[in-house]
PDB file of N, CA and C in Angstrom:
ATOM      1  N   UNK A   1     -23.342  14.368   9.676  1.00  0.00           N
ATOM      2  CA  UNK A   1     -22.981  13.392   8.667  1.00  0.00           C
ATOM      3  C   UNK A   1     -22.356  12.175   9.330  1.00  0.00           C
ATOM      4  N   UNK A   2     -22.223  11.323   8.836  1.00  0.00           N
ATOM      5  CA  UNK A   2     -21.982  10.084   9.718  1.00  0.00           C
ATOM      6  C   UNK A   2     -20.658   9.841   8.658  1.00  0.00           C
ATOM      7  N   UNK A   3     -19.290   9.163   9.440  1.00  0.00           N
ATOM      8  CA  UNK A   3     -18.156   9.344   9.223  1.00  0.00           C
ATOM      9  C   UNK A   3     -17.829   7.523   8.263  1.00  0.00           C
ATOM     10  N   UNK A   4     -17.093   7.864   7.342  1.00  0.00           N
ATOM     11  CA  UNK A   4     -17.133   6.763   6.523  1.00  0.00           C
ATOM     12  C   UNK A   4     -15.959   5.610   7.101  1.00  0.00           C
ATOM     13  N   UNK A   5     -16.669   4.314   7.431  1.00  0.00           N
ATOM     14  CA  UNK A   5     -15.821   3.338   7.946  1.00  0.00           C
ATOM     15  C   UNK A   5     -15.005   3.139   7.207  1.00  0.00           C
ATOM     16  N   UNK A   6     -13.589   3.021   7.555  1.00  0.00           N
ATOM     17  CA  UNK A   6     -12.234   2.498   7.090  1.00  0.00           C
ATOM     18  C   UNK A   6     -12.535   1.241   6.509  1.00  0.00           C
ATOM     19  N   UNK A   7     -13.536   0.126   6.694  1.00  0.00           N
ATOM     20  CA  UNK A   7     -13.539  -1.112   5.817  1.00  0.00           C
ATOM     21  C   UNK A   7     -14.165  -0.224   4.158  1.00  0.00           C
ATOM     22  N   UNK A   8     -15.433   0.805   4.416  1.00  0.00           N
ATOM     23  CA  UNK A   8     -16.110   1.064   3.418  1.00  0.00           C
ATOM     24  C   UNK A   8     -14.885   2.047   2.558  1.00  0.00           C
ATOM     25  N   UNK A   9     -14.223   2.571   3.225  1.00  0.00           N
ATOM     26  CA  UNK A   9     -13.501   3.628   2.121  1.00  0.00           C
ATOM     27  C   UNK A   9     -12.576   2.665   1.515  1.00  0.00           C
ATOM     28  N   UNK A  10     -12.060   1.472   2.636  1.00  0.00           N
ATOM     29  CA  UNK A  10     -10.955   0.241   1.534  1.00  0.00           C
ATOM     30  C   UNK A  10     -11.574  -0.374   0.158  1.00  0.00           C
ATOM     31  N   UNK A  11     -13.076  -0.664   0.570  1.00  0.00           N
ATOM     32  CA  UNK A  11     -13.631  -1.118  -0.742  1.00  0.00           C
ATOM     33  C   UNK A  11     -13.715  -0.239  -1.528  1.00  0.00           C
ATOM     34  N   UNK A  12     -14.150   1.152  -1.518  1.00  0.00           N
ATOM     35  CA  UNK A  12     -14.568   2.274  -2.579  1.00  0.00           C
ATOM     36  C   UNK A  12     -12.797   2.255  -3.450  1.00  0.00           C
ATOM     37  N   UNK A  13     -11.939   2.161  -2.563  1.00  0.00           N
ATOM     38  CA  UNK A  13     -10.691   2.436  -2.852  1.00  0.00           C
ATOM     39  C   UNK A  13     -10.012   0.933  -4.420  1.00  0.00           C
ATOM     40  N   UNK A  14     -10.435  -0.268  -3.483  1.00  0.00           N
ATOM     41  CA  UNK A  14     -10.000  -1.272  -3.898  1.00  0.00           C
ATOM     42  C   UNK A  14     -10.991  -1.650  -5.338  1.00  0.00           C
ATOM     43  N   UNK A  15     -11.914  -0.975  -5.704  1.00  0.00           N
ATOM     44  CA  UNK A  15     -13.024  -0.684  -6.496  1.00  0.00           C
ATOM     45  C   UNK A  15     -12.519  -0.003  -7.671  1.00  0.00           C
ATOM     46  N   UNK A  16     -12.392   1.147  -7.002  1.00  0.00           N
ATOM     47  CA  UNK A  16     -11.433   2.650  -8.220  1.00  0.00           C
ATOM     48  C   UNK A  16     -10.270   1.931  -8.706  1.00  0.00           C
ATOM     49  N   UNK A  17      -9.869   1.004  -7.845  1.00  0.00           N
ATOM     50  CA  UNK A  17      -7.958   0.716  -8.263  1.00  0.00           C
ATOM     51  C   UNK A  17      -8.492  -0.855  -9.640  1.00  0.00           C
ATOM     52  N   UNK A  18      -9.058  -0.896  -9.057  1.00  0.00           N
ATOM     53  CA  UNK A  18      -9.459  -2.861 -10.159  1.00  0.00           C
ATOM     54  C   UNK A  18      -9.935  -2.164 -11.182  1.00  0.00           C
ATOM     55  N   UNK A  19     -10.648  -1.198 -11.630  1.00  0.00           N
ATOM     56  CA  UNK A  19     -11.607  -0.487 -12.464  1.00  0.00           C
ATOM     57  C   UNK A  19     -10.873  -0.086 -13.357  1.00  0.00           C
ATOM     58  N   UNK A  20      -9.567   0.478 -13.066  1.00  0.00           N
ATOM     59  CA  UNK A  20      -8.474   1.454 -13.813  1.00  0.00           C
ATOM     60  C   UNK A  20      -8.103   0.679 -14.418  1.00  0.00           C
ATOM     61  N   UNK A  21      -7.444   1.389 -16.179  1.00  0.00           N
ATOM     62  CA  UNK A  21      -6.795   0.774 -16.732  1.00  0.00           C
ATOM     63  C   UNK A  21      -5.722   0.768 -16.610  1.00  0.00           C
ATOM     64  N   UNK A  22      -4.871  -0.949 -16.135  1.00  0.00           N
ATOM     65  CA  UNK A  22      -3.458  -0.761 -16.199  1.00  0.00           C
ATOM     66  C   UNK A  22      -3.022  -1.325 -16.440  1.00  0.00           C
ATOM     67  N   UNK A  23      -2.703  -0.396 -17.480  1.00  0.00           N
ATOM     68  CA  UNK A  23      -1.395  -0.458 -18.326  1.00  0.00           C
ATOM     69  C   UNK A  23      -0.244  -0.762 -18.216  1.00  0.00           C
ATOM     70  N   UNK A  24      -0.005   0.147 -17.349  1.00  0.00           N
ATOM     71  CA  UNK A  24       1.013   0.200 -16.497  1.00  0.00           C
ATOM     72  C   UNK A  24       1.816  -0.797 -15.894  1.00  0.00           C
ATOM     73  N   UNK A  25       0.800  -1.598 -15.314  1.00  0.00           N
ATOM     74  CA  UNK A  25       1.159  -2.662 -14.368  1.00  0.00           C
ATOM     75  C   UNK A  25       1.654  -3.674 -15.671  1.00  0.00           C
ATOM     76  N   UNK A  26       2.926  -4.065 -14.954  1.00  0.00           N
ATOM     77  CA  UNK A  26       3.569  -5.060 -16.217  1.00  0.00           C
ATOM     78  C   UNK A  26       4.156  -6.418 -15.118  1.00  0.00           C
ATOM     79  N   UNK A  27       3.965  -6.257 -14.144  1.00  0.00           N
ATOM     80  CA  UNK A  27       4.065  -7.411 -13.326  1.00  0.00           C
ATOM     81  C   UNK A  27       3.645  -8.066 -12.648  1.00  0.00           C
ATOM     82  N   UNK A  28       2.789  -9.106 -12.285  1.00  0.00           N
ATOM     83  CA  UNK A  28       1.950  -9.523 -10.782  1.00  0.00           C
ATOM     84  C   UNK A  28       2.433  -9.913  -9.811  1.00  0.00           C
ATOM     85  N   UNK A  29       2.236 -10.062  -8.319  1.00  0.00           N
ATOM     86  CA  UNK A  29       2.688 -10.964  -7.988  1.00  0.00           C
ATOM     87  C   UNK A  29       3.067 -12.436  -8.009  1.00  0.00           C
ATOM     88  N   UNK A  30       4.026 -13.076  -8.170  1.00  0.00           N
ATOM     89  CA  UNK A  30       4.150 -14.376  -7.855  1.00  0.00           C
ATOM     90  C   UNK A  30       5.255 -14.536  -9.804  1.00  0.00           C
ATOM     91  N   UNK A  31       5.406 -13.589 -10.404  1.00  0.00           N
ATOM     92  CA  UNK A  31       5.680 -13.448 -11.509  1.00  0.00           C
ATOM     93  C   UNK A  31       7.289 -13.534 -11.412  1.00  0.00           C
ATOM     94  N   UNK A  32       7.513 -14.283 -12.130  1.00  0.00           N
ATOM     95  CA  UNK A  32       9.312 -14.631 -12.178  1.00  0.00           C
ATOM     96  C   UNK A  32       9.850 -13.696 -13.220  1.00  0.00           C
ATOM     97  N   UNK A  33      10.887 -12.884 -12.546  1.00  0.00           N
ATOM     98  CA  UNK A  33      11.299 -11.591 -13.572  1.00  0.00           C
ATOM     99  C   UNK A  33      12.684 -11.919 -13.323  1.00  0.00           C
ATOM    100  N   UNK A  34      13.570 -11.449 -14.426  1.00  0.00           N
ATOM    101  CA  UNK A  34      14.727 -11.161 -14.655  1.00  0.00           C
ATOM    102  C   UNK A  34      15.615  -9.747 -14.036  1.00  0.00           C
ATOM    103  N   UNK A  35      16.284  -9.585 -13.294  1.00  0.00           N
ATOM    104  CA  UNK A  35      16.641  -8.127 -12.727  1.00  0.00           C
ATOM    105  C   UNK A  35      17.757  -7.485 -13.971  1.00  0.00           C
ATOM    106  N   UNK A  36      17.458  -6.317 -14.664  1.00  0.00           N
ATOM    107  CA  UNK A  36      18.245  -5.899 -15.648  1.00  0.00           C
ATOM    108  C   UNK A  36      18.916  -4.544 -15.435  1.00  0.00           C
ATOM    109  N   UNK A  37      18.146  -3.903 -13.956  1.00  0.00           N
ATOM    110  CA  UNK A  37      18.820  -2.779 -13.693  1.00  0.00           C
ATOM    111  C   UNK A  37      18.605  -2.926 -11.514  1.00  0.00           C
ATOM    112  N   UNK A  38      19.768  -2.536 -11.189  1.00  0.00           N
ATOM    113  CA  UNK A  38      19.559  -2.565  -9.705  1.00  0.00           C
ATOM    114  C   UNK A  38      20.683  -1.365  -9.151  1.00  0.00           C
ATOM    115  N   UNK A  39      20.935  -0.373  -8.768  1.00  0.00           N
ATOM    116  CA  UNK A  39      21.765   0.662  -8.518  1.00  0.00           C
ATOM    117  C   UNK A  39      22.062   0.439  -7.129  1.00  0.00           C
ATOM    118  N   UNK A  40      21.345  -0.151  -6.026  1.00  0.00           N
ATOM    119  CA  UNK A  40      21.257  -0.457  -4.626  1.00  0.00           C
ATOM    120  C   UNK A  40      22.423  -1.929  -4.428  1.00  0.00           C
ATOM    121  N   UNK A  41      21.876  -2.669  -5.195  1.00  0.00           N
ATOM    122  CA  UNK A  41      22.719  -4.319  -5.393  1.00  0.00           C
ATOM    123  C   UNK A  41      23.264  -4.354  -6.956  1.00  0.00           C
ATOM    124  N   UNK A  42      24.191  -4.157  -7.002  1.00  0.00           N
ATOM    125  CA  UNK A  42      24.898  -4.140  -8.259  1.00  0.00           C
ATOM    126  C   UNK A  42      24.550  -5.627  -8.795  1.00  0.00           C
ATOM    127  N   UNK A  43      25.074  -6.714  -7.507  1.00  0.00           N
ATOM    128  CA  UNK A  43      25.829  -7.594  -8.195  1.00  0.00           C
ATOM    129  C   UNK A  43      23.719  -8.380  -8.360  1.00  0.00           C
ATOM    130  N   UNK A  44      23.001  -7.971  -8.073  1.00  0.00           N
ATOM    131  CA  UNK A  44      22.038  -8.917  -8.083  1.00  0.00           C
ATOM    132  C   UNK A  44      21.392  -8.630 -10.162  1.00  0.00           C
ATOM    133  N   UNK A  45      21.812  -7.601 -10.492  1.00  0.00           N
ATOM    134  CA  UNK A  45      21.436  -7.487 -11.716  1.00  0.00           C
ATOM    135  C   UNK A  45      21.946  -8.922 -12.907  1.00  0.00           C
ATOM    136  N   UNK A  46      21.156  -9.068 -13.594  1.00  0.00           N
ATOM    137  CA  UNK A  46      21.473 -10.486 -14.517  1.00  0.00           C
ATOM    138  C   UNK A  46      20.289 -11.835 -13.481  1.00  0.00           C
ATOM    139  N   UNK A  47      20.133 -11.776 -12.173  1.00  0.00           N
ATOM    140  CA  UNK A  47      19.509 -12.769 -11.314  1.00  0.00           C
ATOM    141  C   UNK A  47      18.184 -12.943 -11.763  1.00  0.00           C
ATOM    142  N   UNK A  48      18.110 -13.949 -11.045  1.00  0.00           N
ATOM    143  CA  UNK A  48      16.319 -14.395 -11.707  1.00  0.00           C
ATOM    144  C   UNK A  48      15.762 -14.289 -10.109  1.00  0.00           C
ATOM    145  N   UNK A  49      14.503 -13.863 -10.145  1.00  0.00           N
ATOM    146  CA  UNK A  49      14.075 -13.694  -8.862  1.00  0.00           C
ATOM    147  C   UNK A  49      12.174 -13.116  -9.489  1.00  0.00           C
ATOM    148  N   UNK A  50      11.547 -13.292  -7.688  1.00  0.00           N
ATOM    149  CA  UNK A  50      10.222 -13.413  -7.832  1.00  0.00           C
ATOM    150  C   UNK A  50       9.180 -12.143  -7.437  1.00  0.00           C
ATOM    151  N   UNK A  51       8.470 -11.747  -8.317  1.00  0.00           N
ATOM    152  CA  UNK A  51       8.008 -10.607  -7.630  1.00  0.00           C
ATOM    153  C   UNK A  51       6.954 -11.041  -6.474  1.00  0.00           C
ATOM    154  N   UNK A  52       7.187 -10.137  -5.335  1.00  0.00           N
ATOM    155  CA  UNK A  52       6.325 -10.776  -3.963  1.00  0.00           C
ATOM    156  C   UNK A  52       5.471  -9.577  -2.979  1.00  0.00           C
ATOM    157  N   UNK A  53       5.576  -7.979  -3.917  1.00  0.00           N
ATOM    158  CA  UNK A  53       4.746  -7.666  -3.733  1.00  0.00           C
ATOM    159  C   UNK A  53       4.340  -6.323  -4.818  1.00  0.00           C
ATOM    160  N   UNK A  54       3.500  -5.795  -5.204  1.00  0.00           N
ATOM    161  CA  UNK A  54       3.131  -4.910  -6.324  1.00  0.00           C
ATOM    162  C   UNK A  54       2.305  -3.335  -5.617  1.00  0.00           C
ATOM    163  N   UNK A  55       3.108  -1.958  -5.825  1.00  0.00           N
ATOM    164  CA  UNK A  55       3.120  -1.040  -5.364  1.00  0.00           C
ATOM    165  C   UNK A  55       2.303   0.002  -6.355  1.00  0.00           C
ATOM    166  N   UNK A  56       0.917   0.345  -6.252  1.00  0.00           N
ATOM    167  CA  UNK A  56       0.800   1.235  -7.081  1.00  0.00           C
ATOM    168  C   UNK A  56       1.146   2.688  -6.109  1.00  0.00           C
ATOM    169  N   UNK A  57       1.449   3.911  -7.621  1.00  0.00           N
ATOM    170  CA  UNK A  57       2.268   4.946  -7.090  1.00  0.00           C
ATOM    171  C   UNK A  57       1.144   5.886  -7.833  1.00  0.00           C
ATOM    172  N   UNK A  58       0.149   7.045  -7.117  1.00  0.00           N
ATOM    173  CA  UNK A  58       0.073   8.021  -7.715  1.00  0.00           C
ATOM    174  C   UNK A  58       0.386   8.883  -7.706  1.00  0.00           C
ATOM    175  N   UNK A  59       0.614  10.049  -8.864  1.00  0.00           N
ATOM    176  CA  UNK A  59       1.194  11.311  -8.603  1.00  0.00           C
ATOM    177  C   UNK A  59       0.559  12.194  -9.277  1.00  0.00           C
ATOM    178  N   UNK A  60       0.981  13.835  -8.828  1.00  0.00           N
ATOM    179  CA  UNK A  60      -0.015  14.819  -9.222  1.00  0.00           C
ATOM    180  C   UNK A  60       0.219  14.901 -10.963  1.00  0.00           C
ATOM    181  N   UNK A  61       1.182  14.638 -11.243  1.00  0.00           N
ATOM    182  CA  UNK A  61       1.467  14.576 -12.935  1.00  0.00           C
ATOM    183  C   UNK A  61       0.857  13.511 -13.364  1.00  0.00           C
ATOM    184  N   UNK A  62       0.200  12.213 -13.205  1.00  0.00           N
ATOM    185  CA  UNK A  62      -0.645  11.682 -13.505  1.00  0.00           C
ATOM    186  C   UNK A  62      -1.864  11.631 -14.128  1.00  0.00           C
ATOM    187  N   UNK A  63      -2.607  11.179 -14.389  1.00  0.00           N
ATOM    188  CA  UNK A  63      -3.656  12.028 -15.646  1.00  0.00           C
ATOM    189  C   UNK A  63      -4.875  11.977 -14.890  1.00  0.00           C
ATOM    190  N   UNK A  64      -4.900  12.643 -13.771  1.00  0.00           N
ATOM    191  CA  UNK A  64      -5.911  12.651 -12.603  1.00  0.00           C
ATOM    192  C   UNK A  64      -5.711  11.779 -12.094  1.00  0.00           C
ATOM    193  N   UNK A  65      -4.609  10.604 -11.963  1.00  0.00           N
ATOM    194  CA  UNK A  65      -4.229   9.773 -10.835  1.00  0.00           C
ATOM    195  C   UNK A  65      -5.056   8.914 -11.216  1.00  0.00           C
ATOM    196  N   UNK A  66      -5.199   8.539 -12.445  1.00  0.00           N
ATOM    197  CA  UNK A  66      -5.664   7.580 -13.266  1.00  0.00           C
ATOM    198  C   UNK A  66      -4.785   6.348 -13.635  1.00  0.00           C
ATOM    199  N   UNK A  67      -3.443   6.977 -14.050  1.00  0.00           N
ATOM    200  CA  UNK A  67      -2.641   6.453 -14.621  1.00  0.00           C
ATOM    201  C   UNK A  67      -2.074   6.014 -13.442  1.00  0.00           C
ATOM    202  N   UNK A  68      -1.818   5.051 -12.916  1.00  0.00           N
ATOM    203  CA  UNK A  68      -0.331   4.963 -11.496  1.00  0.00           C
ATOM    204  C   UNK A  68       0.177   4.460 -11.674  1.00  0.00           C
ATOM    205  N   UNK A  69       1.983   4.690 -11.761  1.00  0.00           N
ATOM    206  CA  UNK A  69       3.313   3.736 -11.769  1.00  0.00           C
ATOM    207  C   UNK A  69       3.440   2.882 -10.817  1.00  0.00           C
ATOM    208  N   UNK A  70       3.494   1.723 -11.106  1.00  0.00           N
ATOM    209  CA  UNK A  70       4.203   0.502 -10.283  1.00  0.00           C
ATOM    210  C   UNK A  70       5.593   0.537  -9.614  1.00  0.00           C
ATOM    211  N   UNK A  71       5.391  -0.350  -8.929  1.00  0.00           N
ATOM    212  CA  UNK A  71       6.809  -0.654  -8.050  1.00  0.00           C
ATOM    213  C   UNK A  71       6.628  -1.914  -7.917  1.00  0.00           C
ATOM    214  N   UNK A  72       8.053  -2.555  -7.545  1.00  0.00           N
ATOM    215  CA  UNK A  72       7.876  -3.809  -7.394  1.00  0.00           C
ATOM    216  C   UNK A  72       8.842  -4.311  -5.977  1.00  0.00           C
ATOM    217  N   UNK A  73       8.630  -5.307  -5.242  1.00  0.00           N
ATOM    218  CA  UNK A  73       9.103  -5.434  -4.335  1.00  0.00           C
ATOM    219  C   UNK A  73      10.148  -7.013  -4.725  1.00  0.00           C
ATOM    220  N   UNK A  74      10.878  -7.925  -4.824  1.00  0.00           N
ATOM    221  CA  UNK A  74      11.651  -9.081  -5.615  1.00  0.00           C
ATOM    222  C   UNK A  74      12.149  -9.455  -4.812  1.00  0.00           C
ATOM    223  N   UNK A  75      12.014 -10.859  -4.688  1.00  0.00           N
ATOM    224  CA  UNK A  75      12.670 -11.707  -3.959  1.00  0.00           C
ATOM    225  C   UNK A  75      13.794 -12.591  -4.577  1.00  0.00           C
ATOM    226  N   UNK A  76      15.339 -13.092  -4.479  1.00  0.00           N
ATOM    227  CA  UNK A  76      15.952 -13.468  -5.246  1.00  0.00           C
ATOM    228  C   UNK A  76      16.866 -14.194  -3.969  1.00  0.00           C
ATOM    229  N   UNK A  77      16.424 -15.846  -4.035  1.00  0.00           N
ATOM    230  CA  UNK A  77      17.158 -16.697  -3.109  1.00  0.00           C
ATOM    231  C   UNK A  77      16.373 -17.031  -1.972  1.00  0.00           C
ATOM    232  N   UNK A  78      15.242 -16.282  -1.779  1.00  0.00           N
ATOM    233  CA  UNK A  78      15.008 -16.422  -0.450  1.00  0.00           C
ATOM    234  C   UNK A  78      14.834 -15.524   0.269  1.00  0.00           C
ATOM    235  N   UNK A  79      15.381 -14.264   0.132  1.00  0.00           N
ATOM    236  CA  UNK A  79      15.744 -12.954   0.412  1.00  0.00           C
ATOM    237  C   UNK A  79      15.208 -11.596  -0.151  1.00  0.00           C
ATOM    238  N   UNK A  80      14.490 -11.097   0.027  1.00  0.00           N
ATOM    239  CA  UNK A  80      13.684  -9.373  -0.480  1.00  0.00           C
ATOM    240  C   UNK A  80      15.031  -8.501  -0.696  1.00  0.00           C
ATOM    241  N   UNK A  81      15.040  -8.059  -1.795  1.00  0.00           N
ATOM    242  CA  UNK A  81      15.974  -7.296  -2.191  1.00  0.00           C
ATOM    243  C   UNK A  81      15.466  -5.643  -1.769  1.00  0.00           C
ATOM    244  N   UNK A  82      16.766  -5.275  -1.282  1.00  0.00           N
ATOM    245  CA  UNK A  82      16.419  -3.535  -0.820  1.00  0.00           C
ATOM    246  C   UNK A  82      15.999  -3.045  -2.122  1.00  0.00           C
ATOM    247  N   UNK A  83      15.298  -1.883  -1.184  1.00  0.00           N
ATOM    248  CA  UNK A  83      14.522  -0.897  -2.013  1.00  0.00           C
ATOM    249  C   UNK A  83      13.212  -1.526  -3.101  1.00  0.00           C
ATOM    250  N   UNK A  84      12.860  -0.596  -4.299  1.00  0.00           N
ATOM    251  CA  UNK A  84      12.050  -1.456  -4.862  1.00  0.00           C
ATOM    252  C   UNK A  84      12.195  -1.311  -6.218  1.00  0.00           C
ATOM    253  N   UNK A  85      11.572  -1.891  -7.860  1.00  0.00           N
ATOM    254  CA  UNK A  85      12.060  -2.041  -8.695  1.00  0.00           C
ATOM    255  C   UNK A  85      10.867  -1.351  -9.639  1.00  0.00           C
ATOM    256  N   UNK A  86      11.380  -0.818 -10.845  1.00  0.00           N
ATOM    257  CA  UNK A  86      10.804   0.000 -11.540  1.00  0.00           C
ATOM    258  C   UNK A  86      10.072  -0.764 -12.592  1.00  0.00           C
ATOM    259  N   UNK A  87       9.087  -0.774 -13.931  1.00  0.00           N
ATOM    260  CA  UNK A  87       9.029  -1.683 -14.890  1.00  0.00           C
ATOM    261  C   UNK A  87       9.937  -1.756 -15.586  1.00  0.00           C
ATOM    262  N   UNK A  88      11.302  -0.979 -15.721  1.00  0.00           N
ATOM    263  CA  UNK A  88      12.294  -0.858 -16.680  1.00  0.00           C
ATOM    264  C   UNK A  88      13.325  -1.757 -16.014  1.00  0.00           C
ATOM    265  N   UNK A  89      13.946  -1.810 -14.897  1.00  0.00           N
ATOM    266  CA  UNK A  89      14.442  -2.685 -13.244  1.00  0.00           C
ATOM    267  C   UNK A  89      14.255  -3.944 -14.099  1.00  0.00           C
ATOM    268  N   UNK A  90      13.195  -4.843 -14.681  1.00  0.00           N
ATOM    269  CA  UNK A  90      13.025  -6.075 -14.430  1.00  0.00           C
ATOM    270  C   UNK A  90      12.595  -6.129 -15.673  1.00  0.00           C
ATOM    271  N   UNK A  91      12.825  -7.923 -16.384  1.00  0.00           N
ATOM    272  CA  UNK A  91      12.018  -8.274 -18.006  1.00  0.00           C
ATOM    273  C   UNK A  91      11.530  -9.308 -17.234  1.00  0.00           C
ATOM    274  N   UNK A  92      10.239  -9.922 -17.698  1.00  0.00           N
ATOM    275  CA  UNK A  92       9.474 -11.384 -17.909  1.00  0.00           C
ATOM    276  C   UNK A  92      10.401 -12.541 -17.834  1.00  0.00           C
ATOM    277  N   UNK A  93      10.377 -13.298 -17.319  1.00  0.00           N
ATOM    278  CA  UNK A  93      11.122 -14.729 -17.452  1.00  0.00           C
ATOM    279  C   UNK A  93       9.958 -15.872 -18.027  1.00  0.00           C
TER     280      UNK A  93
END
């Protein structure tokens, strides 16, 4: 059998992921969000800041890994805030 190139399995991959419905996803990149929960940076909660990168998460409780939770990665000042942020973490600005 001939072994499947890492460019071809990124597309099959990047294919399945655009295809899915999501729902889920409540943020894009480049999307200006409000921080409403932060347990890592207390004081950054209430800040306005930018989402700068978008994490899908699958898991075996998932509905065949159909469904995948987001993460979000936020920038606020200039600066990437530790750790990463939930859809509940952040509202729309």
């Amino acid at each position: 059998s001939t072994p499947i190139k890492s460019s071809a399995a990124s597309d099959v991959y990047k294919r399945q992921f655009n295809n899915n419905n999501m729902e889920n996803l409540k943020f894009n990149v480049g999307d200006n969000v409000k921080i409403v929960s932060n347990d890592l940076q207390p004081a950054m909660v209430g800040k306005i800041g930018r989402v700068k990168k978008v994490y899908p998460s699958f898991s075996e409780y998932s509905d065949n890994n159909v469904q995948p939770s987001y993460f979000y990665r936020v920038e606020v000042g200039g600066a990437v805030l530790k750790g990463v942020a939930t859809n509940n973490d952040l509202e729309k600005v």
